[in-house]
Protein backbone atom coordinates (compact mmCIF):
# COMPACT_ATOMS: atom_id res chain seq x y z
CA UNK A 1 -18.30 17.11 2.21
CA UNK A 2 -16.38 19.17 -0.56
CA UNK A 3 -15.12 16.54 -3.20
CA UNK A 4 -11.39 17.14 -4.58
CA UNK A 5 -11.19 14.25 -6.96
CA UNK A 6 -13.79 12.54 -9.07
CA UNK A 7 -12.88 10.17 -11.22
CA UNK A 8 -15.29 8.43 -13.08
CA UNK A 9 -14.78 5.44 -15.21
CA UNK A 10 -11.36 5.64 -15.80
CA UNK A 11 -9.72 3.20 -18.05
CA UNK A 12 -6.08 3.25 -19.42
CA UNK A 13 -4.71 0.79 -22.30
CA UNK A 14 -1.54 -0.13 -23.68
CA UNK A 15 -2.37 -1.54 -27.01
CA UNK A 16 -3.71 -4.91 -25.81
CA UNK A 17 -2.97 -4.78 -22.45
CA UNK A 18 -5.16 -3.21 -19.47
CA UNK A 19 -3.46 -1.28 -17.22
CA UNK A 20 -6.44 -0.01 -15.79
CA UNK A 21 -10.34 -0.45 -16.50
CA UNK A 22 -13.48 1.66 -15.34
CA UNK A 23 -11.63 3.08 -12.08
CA UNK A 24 -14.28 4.93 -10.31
CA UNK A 25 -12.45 6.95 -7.06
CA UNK A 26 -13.02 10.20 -5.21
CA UNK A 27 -11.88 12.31 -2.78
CA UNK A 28 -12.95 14.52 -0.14
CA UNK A 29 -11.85 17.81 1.53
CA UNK A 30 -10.16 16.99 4.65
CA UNK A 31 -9.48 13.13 4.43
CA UNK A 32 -6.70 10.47 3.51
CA UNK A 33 -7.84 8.14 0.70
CA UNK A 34 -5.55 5.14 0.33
CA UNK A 35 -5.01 3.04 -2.82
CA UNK A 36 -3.85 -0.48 -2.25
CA UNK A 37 -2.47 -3.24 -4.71
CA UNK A 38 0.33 -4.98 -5.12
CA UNK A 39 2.88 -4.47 -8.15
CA UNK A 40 1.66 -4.17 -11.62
CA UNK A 41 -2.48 -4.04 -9.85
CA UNK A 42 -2.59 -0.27 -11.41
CA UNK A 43 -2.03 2.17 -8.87
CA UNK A 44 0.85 4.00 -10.79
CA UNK A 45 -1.07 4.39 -13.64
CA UNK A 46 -4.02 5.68 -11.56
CA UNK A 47 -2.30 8.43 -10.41
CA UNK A 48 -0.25 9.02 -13.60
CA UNK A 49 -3.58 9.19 -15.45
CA UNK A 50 -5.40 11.44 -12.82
CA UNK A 51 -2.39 14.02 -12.50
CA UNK A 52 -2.33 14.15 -16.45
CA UNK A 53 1.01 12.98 -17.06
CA UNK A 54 -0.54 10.12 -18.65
CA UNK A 55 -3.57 10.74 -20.86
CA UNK A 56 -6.29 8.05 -20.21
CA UNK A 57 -7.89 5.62 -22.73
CA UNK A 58 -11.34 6.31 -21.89
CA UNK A 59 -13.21 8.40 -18.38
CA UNK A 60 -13.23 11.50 -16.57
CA UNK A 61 -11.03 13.23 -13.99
CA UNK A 62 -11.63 16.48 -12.08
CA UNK A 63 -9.31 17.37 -9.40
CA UNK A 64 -9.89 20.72 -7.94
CA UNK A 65 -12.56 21.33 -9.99
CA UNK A 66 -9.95 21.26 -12.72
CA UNK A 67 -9.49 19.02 -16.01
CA UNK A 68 -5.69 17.78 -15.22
CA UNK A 69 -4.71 18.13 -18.62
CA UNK A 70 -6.10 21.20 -19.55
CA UNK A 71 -5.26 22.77 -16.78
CA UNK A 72 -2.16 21.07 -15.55
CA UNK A 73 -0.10 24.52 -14.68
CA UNK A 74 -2.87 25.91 -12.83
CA UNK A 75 -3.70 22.48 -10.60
CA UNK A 76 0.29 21.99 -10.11
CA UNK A 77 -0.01 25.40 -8.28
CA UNK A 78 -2.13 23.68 -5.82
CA UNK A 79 -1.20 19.84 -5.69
CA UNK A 80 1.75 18.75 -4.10
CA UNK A 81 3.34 15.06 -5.42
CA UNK A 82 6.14 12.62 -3.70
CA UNK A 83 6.95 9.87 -5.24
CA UNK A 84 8.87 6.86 -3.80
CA UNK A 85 11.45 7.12 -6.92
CA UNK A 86 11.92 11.00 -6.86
CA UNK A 87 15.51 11.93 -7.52
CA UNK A 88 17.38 14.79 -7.34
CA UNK A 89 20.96 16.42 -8.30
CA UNK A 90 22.88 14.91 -5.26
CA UNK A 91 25.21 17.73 -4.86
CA UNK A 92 22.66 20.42 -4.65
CA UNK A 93 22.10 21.75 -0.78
CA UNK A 94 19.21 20.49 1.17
CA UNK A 95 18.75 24.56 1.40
CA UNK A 96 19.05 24.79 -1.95
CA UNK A 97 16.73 23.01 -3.11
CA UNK A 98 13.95 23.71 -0.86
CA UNK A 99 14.64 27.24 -2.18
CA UNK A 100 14.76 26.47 -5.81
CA UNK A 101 11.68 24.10 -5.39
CA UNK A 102 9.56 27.02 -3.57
CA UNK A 103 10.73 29.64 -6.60
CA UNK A 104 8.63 27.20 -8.78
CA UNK A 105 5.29 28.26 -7.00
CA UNK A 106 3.08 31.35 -6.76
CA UNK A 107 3.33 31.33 -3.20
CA UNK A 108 4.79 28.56 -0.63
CA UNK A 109 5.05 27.94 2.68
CA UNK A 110 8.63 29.09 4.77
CA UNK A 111 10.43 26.18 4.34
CA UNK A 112 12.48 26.37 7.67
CA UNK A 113 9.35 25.21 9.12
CA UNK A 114 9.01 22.29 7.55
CA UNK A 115 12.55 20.93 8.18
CA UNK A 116 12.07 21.79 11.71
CA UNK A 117 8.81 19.99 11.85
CA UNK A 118 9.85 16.99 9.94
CA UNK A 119 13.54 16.90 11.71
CA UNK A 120 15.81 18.02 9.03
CA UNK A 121 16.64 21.55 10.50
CA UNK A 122 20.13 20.64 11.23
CA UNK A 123 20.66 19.25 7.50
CA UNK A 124 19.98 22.76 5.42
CA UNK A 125 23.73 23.05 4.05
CA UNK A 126 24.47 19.41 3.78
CA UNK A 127 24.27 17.81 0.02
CA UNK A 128 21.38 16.06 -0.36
CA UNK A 129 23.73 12.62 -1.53
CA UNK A 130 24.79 12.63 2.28
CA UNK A 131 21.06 12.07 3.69
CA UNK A 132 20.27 8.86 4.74
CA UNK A 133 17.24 7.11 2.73
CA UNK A 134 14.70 7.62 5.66
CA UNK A 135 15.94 11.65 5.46
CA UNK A 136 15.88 11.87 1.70
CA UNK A 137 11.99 9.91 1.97
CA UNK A 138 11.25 12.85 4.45
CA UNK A 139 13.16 15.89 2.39
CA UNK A 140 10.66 14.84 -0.34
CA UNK A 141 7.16 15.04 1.47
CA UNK A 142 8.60 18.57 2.20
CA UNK A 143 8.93 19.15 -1.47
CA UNK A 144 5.66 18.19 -1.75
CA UNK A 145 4.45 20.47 1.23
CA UNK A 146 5.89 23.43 0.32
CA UNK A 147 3.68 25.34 -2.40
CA UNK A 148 1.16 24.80 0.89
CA UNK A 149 -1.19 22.56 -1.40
CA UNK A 150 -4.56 21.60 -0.99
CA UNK A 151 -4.24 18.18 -1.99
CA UNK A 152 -1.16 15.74 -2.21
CA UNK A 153 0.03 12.59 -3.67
CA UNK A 154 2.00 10.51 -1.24
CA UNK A 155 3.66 7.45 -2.58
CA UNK A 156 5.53 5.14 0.11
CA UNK A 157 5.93 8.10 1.86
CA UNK A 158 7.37 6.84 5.50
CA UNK A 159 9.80 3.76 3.00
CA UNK A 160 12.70 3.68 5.22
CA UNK A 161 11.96 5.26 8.31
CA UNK A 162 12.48 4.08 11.69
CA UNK A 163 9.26 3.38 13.97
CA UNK A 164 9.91 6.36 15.47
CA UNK A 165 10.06 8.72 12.62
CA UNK A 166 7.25 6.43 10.66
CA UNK A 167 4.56 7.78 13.93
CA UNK A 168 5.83 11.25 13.97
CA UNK A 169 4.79 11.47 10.24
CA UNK A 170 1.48 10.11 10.39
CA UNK A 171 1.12 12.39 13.23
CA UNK A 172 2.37 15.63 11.32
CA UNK A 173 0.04 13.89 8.45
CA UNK A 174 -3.79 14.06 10.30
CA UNK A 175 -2.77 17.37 11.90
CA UNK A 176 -2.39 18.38 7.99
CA UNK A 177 -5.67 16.73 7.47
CA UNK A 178 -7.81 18.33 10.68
CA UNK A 179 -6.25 21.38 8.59
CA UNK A 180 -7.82 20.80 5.78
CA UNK A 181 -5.33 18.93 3.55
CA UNK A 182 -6.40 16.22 1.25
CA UNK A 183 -4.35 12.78 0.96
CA UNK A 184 -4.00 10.35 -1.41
CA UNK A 185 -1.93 8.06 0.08
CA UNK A 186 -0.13 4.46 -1.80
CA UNK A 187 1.05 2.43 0.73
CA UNK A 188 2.50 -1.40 1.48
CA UNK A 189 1.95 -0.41 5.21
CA UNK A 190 -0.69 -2.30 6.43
CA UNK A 191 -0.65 -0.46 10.11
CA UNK A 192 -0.02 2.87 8.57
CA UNK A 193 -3.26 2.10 6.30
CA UNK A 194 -5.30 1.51 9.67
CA UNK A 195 -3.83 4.43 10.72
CA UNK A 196 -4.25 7.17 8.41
CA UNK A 197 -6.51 6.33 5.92
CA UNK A 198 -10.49 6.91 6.15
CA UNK A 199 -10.83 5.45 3.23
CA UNK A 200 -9.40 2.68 1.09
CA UNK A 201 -9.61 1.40 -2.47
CA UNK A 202 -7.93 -2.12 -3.02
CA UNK A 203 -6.89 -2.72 -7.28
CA UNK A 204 -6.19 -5.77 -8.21
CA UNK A 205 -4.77 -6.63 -11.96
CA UNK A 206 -6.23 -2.73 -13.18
CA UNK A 207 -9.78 -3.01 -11.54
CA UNK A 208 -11.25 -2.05 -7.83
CA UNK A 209 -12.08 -5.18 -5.78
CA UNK A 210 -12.56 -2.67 -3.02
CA UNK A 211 -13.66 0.18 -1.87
CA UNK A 212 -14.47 2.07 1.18
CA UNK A 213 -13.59 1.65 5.09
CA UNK A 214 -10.75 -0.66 6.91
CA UNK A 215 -13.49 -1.58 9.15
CA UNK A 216 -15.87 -2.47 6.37
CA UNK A 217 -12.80 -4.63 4.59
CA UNK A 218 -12.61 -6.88 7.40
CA UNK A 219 -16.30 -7.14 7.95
CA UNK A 220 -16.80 -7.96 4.32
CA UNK A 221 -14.06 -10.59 4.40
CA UNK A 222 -13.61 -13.93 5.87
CA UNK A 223 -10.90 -12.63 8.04
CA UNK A 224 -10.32 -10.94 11.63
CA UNK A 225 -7.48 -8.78 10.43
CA UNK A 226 -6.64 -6.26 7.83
CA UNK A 227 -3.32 -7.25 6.53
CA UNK A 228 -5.24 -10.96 6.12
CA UNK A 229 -7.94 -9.35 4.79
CA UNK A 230 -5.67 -7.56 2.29
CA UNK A 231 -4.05 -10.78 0.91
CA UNK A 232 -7.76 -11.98 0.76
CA UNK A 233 -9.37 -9.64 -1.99
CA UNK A 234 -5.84 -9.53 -3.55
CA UNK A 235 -5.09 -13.47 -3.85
CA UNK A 236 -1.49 -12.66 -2.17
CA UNK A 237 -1.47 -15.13 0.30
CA UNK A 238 1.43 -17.00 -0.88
CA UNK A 239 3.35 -13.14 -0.74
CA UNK A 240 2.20 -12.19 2.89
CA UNK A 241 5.35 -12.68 4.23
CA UNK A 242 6.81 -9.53 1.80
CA UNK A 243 4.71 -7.07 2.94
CA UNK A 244 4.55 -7.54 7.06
């Protein structure tokens, strides 16, 4: 398989504190990668540091075949980002900013489409301040569709969705994938981790206590289920309640 990201030994410190130490991660063409941990275990600064907002202590990060600090305006051509905390002038048009966020890009994708298919077609000339959360979480994954990337960064991405909504992303998500989208996917969703990602990597206080299939979690754990399982490698049993 292609590889998208390689990171190799990736380390990131703030003074005396380790945020994250000797991350190895990669990603193929055509496959969801999800990174698991709970608050403060790294996974911001992960993606901070392979994106090249943040500049990393120590290691190496291609993505695209590209150094992401180098060549951060080329790679931003063809990586989309969402993140759970992205905000937005509230008055602007949901029309309006699909438009001003597609004038940002070489090329991108007709953005009509992508409200249709995500089921914000009726919501083009209403201010984005009047969305509900669940619509603003799914107005951003557009945002982060529409250049038509190659690979995106999806962070909480289905946070406030109904059960209904939260399915008919992950199933607008693998046909993405099938067409050759890569995913990197953070996630407190322990069913939408079973079912999207083919591959996980759990961090845990800045460093990888696991890496590789749900399947393989389980099996290497003393426990019959993954969110169990989860709380195992990450010592969170006495927080399982928050995240199920």
């Amino acid at each position: 398989m292609n590889s998208v990201i390689k990171v190799k030994e990736l380390s990131k410190n703030y003074k005396d504190i380790v945020a994250l130490e000797n991350f190895d991660f990669d990603v193929n063409k055509k496959e969801i990668v999800g990174i698991l941990g709970a608050n403060g275990a790294g996974k911001t600064t992960a993606i901070e540091c392979m994106l090249g907002v943040k500049k990393q202590s120590s290691g190496d990060v291609e993505i695209l075949n590209l150094n992401p600090i180098i060549d951060r305006k080329t790679l931003f051509e063809r990586v989309g980002v969402q993140f759970q905390d992205g905000s937005y002038q509230e008055n602007i048009k949901v029309g309006e900013l699909c438009e001003v966020t597609a004038s940002y890009y070489k090329k991108s994708v007709d953005y009509n489409k992508l409200l249709n298919k995500f089921g914000l077609e009726n919501k083009l000339k209403e201010p984005v301040k009047q969305l509900s959360g669940g619509q603003r979480q799914r107005l951003f994954i557009i945002l982060a569709l529409i250049m038509d990337p190659e690979l995106v960064f999806l962070d909480e991405l289905t946070t406030g969705l109904d059960p209904r909504a939260r399915k008919d992303v992950w199933n607008i998500l693998v046909d993405l994938k099938n067409n050759g989208l890569s995913i990197v996917l953070i996630s407190h969703f322990m069913d939408e981790v079973q079912q999207l990602c083919d591959r996980i990597y759990i961090l845990k206080q800045g460093k990888t206590v696991f890496n590789g299939t749900v399947s393989e979690a389980i099996k290497n754990s003393p426990c019959e289920k993954f969110e169990d399982a989860y709380f195992w490698y990450t010592d969170q049993e006495d927080m399982k309640d928050e995240y199920l």
